[in-house]
N, C-alpha and C. Protein backbone atom coordinates (compact mmCIF):
# COMPACT_ATOMS: atom_id res chain seq x y z
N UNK A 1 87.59 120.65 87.51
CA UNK A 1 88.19 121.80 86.84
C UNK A 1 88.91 121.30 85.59
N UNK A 2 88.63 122.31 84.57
CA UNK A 2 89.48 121.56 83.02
C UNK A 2 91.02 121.71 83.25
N UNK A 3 91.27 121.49 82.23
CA UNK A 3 92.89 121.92 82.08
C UNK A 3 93.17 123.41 81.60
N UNK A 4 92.32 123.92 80.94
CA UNK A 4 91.96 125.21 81.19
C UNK A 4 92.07 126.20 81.94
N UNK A 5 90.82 125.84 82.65
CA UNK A 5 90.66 126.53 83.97
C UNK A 5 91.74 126.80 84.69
N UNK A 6 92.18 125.38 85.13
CA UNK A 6 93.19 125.65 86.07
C UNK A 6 94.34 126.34 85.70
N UNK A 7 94.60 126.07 84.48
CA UNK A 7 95.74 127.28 83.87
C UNK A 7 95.37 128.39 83.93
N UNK A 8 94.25 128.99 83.68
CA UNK A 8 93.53 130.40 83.85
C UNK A 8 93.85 130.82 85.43
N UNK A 9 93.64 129.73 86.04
CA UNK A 9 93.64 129.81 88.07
C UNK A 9 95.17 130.57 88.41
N UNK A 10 96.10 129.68 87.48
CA UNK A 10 97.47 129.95 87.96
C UNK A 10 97.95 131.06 87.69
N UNK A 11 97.89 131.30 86.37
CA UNK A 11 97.97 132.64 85.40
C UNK A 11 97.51 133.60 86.49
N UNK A 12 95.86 133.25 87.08
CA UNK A 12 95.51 135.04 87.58
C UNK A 12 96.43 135.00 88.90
N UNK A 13 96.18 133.66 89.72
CA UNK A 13 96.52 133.77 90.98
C UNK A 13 98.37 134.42 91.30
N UNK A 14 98.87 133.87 90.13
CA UNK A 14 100.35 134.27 90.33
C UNK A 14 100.08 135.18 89.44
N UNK A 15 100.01 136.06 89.21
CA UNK A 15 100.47 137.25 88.22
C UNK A 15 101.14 137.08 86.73
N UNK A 16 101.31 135.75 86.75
CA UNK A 16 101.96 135.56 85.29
C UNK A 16 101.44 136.37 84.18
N UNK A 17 101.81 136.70 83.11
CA UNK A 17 101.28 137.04 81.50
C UNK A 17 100.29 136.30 81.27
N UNK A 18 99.51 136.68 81.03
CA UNK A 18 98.38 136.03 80.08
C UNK A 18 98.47 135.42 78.89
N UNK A 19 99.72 135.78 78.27
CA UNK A 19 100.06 134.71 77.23
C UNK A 19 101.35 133.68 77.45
N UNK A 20 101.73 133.75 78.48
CA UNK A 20 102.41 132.70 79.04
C UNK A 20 101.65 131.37 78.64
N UNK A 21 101.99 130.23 78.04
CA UNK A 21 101.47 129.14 77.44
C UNK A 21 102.03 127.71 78.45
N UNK A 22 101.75 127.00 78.87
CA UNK A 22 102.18 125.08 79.27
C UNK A 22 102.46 124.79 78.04
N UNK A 23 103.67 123.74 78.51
CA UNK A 23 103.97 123.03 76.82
C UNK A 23 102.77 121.60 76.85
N UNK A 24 102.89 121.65 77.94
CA UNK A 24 101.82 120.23 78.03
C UNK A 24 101.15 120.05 79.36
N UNK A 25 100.47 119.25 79.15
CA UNK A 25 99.49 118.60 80.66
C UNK A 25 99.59 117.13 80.41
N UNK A 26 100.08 116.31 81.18
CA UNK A 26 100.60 114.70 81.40
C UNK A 26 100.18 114.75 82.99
N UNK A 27 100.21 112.88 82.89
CA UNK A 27 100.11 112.20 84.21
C UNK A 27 102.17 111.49 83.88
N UNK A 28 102.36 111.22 84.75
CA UNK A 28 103.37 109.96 85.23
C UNK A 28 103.49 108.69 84.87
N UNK A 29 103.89 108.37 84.45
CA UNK A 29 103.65 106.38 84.01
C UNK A 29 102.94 105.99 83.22
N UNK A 30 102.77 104.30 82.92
CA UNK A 30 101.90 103.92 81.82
C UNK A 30 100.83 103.68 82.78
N UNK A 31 101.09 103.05 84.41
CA UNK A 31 99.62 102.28 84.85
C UNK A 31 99.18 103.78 86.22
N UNK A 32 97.96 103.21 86.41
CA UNK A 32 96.86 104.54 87.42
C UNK A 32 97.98 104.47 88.42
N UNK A 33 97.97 102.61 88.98
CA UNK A 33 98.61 102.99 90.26
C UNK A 33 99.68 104.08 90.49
N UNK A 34 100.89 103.90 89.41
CA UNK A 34 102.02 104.59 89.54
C UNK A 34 102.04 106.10 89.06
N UNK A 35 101.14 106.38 88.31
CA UNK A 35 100.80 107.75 88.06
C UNK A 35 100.43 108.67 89.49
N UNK A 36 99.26 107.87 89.98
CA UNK A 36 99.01 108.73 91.19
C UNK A 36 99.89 108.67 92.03
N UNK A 37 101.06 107.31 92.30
CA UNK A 37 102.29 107.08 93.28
C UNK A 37 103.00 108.47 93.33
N UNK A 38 103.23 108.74 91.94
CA UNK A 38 104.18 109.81 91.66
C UNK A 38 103.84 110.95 91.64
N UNK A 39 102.69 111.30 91.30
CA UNK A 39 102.08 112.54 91.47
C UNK A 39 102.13 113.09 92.84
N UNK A 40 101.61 112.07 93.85
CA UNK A 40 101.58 112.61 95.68
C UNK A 40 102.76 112.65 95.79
N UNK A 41 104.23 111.76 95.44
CA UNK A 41 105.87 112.49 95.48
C UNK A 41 105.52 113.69 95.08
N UNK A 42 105.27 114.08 94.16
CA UNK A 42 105.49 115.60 93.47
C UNK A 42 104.59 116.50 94.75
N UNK A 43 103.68 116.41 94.69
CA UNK A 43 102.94 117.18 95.80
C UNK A 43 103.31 117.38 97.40
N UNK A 44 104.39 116.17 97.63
CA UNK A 44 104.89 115.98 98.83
C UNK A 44 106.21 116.74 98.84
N UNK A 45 106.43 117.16 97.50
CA UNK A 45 107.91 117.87 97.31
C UNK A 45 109.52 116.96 97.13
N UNK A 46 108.80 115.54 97.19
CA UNK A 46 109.59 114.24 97.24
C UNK A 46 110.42 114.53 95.50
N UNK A 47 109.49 114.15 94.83
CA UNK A 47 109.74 113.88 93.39
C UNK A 47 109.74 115.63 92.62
N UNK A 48 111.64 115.82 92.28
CA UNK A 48 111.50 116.94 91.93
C UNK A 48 112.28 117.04 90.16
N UNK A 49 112.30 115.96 89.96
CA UNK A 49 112.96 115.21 88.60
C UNK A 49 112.13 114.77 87.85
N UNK A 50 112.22 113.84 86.91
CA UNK A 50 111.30 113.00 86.05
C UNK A 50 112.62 112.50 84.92
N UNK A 51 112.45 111.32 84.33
CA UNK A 51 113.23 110.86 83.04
C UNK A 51 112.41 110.31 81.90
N UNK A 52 112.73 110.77 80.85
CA UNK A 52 112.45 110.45 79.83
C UNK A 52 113.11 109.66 78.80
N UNK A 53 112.73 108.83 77.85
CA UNK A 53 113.58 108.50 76.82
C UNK A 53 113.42 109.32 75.38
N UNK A 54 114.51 109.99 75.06
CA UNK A 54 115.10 110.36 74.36
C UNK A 54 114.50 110.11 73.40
N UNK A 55 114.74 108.94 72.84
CA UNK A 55 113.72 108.14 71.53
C UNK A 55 112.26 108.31 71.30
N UNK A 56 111.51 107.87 72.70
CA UNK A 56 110.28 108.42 72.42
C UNK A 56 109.55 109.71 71.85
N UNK A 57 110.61 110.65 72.99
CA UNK A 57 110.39 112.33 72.54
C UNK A 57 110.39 112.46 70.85
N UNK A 58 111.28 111.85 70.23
CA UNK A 58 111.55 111.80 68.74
C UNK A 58 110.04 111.00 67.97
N UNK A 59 109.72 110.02 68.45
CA UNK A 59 108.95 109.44 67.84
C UNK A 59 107.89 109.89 68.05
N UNK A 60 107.18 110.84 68.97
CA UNK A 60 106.15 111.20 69.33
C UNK A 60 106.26 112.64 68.73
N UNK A 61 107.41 113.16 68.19
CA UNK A 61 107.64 114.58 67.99
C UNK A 61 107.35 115.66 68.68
N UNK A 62 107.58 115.19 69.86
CA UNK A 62 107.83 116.26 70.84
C UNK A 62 109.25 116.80 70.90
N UNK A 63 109.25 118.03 71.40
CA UNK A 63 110.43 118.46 71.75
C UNK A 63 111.36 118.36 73.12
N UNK A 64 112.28 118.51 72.59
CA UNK A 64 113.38 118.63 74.35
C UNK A 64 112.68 119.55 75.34
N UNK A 65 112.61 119.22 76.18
CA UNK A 65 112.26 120.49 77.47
C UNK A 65 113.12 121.32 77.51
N UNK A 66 112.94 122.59 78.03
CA UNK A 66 113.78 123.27 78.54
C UNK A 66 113.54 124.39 79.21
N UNK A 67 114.75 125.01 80.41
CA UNK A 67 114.77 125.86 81.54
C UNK A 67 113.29 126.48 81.35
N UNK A 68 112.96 126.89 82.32
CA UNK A 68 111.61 127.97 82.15
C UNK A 68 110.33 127.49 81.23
N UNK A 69 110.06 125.85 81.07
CA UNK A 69 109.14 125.41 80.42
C UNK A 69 107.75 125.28 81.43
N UNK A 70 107.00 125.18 81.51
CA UNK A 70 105.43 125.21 82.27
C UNK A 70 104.64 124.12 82.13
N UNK A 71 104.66 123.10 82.93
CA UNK A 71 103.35 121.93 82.70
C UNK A 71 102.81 121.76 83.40
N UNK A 72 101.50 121.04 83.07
CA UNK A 72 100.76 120.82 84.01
C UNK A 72 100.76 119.20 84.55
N UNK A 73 100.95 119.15 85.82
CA UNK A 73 101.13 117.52 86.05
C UNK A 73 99.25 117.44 86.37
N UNK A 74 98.79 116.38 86.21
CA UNK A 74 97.60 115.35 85.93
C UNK A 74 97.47 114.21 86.91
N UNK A 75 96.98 113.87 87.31
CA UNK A 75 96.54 112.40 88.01
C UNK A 75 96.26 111.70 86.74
N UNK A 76 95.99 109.72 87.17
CA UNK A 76 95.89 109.19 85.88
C UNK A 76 94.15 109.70 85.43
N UNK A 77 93.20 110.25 85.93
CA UNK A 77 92.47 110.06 85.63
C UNK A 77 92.19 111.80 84.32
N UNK A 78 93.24 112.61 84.57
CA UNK A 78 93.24 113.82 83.99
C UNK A 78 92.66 114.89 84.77
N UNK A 79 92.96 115.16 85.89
CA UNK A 79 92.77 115.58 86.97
C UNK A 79 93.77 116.67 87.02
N UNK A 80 93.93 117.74 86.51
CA UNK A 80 95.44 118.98 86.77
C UNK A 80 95.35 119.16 88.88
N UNK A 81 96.51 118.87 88.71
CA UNK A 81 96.99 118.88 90.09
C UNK A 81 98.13 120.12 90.75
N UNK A 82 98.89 119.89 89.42
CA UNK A 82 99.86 121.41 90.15
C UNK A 82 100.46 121.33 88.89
N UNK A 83 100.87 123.34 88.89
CA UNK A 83 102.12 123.35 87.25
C UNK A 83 103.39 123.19 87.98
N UNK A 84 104.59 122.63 86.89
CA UNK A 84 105.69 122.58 86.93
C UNK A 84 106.15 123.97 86.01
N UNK A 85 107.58 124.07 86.93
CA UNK A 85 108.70 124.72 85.83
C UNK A 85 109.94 123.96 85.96
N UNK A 86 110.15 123.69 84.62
CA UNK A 86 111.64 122.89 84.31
C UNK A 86 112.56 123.82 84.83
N UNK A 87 113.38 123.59 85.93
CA UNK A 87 114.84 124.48 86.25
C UNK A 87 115.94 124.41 85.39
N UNK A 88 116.43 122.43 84.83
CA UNK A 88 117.48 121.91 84.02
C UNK A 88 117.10 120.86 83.89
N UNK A 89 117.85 120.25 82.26
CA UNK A 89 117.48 119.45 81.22
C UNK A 89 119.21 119.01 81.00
N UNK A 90 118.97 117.41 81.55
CA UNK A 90 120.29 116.86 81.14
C UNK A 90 120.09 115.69 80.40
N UNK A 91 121.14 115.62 79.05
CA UNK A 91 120.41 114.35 78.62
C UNK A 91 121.84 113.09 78.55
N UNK A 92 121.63 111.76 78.94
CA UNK A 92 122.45 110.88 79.77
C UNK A 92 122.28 110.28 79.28
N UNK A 93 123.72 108.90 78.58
CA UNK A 93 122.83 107.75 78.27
C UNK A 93 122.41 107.03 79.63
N UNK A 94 121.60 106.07 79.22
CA UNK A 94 121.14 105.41 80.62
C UNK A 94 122.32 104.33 81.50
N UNK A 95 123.26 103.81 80.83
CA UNK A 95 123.81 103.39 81.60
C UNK A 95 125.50 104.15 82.05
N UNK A 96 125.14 105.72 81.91
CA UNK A 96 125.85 106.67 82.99
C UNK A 96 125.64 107.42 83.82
N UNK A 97 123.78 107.20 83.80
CA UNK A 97 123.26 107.60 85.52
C UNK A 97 123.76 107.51 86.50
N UNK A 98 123.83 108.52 87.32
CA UNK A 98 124.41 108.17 88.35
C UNK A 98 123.52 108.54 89.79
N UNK A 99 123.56 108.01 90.74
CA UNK A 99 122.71 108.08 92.04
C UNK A 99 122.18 109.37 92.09
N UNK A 100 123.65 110.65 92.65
CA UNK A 100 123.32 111.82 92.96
C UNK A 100 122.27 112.62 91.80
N UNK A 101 122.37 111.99 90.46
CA UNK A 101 121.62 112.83 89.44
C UNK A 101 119.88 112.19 89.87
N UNK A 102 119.82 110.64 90.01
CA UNK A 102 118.54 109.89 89.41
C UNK A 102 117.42 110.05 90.73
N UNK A 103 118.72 110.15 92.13
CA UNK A 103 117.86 110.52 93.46
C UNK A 103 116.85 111.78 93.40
N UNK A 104 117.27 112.60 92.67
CA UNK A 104 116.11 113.61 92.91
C UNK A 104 114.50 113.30 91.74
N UNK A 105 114.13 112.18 91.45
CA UNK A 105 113.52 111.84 91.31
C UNK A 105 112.96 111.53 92.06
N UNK A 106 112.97 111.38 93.46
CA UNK A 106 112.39 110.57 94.43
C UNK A 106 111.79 108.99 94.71
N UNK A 107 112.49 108.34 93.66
CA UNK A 107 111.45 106.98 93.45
C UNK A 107 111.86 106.23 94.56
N UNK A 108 113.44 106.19 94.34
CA UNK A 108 114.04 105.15 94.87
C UNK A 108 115.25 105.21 95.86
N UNK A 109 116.01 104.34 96.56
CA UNK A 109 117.05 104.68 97.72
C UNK A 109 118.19 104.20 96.83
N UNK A 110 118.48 103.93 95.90
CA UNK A 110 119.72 103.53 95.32
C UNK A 110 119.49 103.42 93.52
N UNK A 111 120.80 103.62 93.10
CA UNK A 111 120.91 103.20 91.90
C UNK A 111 120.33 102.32 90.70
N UNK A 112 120.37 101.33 91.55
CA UNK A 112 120.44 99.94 90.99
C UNK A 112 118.35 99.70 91.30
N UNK A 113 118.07 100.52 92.08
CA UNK A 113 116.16 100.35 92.01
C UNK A 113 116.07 101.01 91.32
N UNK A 114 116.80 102.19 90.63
CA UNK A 114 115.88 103.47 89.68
C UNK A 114 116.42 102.21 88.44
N UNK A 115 117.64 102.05 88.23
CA UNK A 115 117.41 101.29 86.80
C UNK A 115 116.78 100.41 86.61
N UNK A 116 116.55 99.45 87.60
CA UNK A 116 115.97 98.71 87.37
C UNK A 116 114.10 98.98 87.07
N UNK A 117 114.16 99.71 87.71
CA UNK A 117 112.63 100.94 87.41
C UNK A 117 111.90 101.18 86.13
N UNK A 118 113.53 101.83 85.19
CA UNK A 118 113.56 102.29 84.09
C UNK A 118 113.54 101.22 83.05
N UNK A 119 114.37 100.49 83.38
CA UNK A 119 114.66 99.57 82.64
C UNK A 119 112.97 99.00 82.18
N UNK A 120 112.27 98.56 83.31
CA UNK A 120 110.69 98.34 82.93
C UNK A 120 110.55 98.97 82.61
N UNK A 121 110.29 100.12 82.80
CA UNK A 121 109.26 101.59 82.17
C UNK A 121 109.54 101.50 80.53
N UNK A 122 110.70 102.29 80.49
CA UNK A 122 111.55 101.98 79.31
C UNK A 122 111.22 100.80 77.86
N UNK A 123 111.26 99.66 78.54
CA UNK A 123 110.84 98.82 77.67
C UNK A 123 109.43 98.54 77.36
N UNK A 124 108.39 98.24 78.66
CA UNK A 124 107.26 99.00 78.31
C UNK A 124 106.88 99.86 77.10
N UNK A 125 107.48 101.13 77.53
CA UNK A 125 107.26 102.42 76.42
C UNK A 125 107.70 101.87 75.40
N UNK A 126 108.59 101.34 74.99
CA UNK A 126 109.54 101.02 73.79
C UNK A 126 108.19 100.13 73.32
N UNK A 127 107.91 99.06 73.98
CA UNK A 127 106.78 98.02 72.97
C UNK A 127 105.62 98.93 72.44
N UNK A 128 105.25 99.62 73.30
CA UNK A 128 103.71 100.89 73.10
C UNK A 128 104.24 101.76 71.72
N UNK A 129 105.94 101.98 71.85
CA UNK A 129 105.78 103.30 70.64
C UNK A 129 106.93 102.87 69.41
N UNK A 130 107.14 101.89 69.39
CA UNK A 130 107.72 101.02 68.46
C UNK A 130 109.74 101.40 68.82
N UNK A 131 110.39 101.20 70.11
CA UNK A 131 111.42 101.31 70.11
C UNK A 131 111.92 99.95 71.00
N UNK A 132 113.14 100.02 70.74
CA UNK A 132 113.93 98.80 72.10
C UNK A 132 114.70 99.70 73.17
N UNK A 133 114.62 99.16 74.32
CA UNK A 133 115.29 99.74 75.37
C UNK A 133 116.87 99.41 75.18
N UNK A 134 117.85 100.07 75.51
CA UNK A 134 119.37 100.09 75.00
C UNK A 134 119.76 100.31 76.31
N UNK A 135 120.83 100.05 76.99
CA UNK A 135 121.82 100.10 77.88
C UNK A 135 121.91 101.97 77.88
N UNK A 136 122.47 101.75 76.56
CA UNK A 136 123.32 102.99 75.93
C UNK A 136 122.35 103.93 75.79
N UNK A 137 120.38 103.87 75.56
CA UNK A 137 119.80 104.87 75.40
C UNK A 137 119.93 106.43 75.51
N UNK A 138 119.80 107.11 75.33
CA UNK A 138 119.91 108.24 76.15
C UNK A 138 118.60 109.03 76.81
N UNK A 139 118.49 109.36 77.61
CA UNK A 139 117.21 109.58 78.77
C UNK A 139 117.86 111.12 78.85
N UNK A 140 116.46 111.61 78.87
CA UNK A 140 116.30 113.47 78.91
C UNK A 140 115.91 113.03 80.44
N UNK A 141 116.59 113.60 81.32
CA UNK A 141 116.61 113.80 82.73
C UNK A 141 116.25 115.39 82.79
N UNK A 142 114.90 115.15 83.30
CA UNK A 142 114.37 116.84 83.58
C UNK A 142 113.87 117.34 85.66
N UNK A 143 114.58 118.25 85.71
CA UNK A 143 114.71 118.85 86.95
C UNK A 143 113.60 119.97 86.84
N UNK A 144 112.67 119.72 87.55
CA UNK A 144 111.63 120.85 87.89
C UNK A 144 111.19 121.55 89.15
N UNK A 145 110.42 122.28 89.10
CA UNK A 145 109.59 123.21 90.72
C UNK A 145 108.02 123.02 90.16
N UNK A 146 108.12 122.68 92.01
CA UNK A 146 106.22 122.84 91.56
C UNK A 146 106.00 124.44 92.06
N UNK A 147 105.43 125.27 91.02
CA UNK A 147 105.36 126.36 91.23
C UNK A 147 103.93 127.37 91.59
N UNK A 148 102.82 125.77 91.55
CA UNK A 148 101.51 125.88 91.59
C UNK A 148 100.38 124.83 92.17
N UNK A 149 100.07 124.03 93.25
CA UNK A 149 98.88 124.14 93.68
C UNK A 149 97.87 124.42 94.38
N UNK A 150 96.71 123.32 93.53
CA UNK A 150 95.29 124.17 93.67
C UNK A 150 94.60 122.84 94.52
């Protein structure tokens, strides 16, 4: 099924507007393994968060998320799996995360594994889109519902 389609699926099956739009369709992570890791959290109802860096969003010229936004989450292979809706959009530097906020991500059992998480991810991304990872960064922490699968 395209990315299309399945937006067409959701649209009829829930009653939404027909011009109701997704801001996007993404997978999770840079590598397959961890894309699909995170995707079955999301499907399991585990993973109801996601973080972003701040910087990238800028460099890629994307915009901030926000309340009532629509995406489509992806497997790594581009596979639409289920839509999201953003509930809340907090943006943190990274080293004032705190447990109760980073846990509903589902990755990890403590603090100190999500940063350390990020901290890879983070720098990763930073080499791929020309930034450095900062202590101080600030990370768009986005809270969502899966409100759709197929």
């Amino acid at each position: 099924m395209t990315i299309g389609e399945f937006w067409n699926a959701f649209i009829t099956e829930t009653g939404k507007d027909p011009s109701l739009k997704y801001i996007e369709a993404f997978h999770f992570e840079l590598t397959e393994r961890w894309a699909n890791e995170l995707l079955a959290l999301v499907l399991e109802g585990k993973k109801r968060a996601t973080a972003s860096s701040l910087t990238a969003l800028e460099l890629e010229m994307e915009r901030l998320p926000h309340p009532g936004d629509y995406s489509i989450v992806t497997d790594w292979a581009g596979n639409p799996r289920c839509v999201i809706e953003t509930t809340a959009v907090t943006v943190i530097p990274f080293n004032e995360m705190t447990f109760d906020i980073c846990k509903r991500e589902g990755e990890d059992d403590s603090l100190e594994s999500w940063k350390e998480g990020h901290r890879r991810f983070f720098t990763a991304e930073g080499k791929q889109l020309g930034y450095r990872f900062a202590e101080d960064m600030p990370v768009v922490f986005e809270d969502f519902e899966v409100v759709y699968i197929k």
